[in-house]
N, C-alpha and C. Protein backbone atom coordinates (compact mmCIF):
# COMPACT_ATOMS: atom_id res chain seq x y z
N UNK A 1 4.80 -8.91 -7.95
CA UNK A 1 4.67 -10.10 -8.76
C UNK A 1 4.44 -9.70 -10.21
N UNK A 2 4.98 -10.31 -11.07
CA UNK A 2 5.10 -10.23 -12.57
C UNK A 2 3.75 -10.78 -12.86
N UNK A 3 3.18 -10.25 -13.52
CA UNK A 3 1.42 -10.33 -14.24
C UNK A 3 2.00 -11.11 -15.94
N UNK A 4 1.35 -12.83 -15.90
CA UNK A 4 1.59 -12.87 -17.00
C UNK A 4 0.11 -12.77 -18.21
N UNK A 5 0.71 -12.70 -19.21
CA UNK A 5 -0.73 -12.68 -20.46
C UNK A 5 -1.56 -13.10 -19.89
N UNK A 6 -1.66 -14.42 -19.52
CA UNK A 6 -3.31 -14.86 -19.08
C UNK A 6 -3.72 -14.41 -18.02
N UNK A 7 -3.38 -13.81 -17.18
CA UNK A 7 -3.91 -13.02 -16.03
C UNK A 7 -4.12 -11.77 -16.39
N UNK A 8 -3.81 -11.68 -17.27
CA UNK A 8 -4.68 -10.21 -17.37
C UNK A 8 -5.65 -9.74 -18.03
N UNK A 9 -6.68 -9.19 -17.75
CA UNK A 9 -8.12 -9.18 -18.26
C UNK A 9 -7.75 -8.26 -19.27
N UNK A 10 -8.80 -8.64 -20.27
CA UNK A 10 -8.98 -7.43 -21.49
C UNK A 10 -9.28 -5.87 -20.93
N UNK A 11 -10.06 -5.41 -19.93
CA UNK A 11 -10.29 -4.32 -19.93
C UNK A 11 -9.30 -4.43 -18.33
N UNK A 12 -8.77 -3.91 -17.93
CA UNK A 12 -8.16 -3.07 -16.28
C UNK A 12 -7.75 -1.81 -16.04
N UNK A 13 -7.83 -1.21 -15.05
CA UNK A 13 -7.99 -0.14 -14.39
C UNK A 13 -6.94 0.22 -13.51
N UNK A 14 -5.62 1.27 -13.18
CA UNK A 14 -4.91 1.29 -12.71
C UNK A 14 -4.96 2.57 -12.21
N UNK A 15 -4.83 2.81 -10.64
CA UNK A 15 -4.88 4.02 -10.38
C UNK A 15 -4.07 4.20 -9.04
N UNK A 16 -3.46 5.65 -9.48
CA UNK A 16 -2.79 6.52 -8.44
C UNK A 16 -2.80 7.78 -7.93
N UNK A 17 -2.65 7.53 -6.45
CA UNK A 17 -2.72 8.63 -5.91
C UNK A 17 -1.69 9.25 -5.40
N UNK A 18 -1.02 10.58 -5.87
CA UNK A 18 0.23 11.21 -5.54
C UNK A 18 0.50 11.15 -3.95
N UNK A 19 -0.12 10.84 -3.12
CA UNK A 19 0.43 10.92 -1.35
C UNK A 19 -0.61 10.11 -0.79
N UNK A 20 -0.03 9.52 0.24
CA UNK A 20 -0.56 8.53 1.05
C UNK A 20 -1.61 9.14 2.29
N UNK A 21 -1.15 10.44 2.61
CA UNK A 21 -2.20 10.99 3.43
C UNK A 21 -2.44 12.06 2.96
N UNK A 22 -3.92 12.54 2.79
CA UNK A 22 -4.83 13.80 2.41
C UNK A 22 -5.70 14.14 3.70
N UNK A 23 -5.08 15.35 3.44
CA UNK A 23 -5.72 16.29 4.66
C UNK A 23 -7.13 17.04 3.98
N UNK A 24 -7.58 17.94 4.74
CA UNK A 24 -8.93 18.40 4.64
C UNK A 24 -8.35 19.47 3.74
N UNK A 25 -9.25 20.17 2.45
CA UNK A 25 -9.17 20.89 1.51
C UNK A 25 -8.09 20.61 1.21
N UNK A 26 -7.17 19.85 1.53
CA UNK A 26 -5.74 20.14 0.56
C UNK A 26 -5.86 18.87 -0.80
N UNK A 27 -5.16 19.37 -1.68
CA UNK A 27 -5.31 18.63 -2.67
C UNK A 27 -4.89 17.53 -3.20
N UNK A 28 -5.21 16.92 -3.58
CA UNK A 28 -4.42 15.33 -4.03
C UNK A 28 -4.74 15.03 -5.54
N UNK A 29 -3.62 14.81 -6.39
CA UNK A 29 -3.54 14.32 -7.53
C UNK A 29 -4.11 13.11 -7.67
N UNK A 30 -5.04 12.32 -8.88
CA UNK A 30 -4.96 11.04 -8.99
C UNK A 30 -5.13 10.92 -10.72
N UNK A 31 -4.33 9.75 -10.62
CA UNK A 31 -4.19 9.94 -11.89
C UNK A 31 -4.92 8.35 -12.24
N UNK A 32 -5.36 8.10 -13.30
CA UNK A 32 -6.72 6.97 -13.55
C UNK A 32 -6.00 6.21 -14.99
N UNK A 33 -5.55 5.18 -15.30
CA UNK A 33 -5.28 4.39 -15.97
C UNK A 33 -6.05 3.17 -16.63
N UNK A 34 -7.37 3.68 -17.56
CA UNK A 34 -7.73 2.34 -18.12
C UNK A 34 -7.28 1.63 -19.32
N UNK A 35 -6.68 0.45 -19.38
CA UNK A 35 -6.21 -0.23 -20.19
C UNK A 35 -6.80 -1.27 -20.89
N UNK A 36 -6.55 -1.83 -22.17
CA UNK A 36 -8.12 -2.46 -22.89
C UNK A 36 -7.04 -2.64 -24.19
N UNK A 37 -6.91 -4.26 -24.27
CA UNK A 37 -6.70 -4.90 -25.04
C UNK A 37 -7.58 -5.61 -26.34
N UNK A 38 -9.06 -5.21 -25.96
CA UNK A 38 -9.76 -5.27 -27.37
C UNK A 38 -10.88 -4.38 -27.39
N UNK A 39 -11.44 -3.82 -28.51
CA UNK A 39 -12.10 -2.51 -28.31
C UNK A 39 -13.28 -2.04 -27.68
N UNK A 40 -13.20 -0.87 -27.08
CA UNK A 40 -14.28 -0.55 -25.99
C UNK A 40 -15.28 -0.02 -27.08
N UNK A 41 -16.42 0.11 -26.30
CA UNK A 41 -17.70 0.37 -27.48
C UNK A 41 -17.29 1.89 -27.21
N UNK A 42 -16.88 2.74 -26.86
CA UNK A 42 -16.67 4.45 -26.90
C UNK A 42 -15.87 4.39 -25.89
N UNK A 43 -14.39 4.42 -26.44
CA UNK A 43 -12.73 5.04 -25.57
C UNK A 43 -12.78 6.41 -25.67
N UNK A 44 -13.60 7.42 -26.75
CA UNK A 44 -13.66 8.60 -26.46
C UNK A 44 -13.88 9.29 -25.19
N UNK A 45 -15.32 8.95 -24.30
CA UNK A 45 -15.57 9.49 -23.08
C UNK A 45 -15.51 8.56 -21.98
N UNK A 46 -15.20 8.57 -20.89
CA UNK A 46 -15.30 7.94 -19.61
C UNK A 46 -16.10 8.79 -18.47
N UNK A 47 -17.09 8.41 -17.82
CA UNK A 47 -18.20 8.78 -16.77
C UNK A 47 -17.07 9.80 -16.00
N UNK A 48 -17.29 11.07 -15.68
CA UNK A 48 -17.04 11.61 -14.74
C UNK A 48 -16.88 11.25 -13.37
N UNK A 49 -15.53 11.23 -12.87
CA UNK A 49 -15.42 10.78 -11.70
C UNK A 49 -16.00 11.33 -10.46
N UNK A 50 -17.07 10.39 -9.74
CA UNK A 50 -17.52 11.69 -8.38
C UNK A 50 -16.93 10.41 -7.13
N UNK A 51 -16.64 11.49 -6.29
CA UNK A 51 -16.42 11.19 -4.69
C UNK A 51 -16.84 11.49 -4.06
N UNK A 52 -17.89 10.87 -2.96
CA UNK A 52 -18.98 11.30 -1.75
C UNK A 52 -17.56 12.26 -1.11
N UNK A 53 -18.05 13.31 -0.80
CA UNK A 53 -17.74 14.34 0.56
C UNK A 53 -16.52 15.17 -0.55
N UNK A 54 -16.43 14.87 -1.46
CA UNK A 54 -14.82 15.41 -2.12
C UNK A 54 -15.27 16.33 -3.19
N UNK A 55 -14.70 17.44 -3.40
CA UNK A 55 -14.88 18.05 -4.66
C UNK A 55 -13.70 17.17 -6.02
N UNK A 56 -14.09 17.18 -7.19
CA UNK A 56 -13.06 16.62 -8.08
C UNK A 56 -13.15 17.62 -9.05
N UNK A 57 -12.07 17.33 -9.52
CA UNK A 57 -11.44 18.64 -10.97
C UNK A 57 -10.92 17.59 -11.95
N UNK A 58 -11.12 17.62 -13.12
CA UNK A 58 -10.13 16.79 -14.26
C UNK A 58 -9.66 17.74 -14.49
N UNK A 59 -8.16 17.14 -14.86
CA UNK A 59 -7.13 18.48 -15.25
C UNK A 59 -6.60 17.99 -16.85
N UNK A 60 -7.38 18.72 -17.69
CA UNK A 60 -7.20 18.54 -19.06
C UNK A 60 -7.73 17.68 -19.30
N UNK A 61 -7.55 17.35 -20.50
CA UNK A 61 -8.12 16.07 -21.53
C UNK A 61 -7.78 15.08 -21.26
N UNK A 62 -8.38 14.04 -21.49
CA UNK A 62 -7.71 12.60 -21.04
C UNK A 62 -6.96 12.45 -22.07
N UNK A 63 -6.00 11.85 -21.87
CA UNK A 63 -4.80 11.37 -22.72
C UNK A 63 -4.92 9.75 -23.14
N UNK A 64 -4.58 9.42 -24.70
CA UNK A 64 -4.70 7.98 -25.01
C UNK A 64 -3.73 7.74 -25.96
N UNK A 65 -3.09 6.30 -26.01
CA UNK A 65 -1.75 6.17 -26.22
C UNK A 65 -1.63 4.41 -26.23
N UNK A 66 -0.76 3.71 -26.43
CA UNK A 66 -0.47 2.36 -26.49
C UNK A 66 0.60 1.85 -25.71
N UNK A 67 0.24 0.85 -25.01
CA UNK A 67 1.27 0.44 -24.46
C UNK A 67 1.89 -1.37 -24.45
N UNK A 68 2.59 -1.47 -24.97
CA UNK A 68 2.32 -2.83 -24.56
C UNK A 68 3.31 -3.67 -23.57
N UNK A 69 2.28 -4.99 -22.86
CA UNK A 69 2.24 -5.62 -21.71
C UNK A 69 2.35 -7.21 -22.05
N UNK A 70 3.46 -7.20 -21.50
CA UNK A 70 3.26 -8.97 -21.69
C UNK A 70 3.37 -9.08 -23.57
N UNK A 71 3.82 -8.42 -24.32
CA UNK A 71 3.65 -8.73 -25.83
C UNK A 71 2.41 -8.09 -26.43
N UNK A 72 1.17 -7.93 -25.91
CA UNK A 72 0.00 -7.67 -25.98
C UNK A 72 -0.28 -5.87 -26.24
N UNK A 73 -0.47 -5.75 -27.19
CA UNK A 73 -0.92 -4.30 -26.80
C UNK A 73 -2.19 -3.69 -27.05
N UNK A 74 -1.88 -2.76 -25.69
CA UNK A 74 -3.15 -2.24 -25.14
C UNK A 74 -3.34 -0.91 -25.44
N UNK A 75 -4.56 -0.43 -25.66
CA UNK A 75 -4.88 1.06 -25.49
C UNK A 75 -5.16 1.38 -24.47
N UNK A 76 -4.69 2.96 -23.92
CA UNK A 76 -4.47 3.21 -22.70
C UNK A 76 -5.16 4.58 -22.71
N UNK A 77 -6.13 5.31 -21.69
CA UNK A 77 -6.89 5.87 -21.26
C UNK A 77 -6.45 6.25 -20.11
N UNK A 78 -5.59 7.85 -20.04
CA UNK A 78 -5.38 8.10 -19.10
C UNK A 78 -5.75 9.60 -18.58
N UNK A 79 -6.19 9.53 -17.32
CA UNK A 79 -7.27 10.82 -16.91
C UNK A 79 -6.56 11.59 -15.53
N UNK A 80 -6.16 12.87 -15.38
CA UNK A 80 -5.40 12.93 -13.92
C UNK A 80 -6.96 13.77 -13.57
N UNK A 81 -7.01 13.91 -12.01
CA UNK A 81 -7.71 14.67 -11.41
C UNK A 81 -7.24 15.24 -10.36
N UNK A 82 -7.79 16.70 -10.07
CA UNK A 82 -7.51 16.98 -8.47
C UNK A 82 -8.73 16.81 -7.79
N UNK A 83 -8.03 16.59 -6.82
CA UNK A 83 -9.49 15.51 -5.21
C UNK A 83 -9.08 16.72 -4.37
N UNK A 84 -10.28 17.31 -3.51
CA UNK A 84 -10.10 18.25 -2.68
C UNK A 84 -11.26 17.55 -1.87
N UNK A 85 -10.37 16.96 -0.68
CA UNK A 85 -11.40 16.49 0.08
C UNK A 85 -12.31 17.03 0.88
């Protein structure tokens, strides 16, 4: 379904995970998408991601960039990690 302007909140969160099933120690990409159409009080840092039972890795710097949605544009906050469950 097509998301129009008014449905979409100022701040959202979009996230993916490279494979549908994760096995034990093997690794899984996820990559973390926050998006924010009016300004966050500090887009510099975002809380470290933790997962009960999982080790996590950020892989590099988060990346930030513009995108725009619906006409609207957003700043975009994007973070990959490896998940080693």
């Amino acid at each position: 379904s097509q998301n129009t302007a008014a449905e979409l909140a100022p701040v959202f969160i979009e996230a993916n995970l490279d494979q549908t099933s994760v096995y034990v120690q093997a690794q899984a990409l996820l990559t973390v998408r926050v998006y924010h159409s009016v300004s966050l009080y500090d887009d510099s840092s975002l809380t470290p991601l933790q997962i009960a039972d999982a080790r996590v890795e950020q892989l590099g710097e988060s990346r930030t960039y513009e995108k725009v949605i619906n006409s609207i544009r957003h700043g975009v906050i994007e973070t990959r990690y490896a998940i080693y469950p």
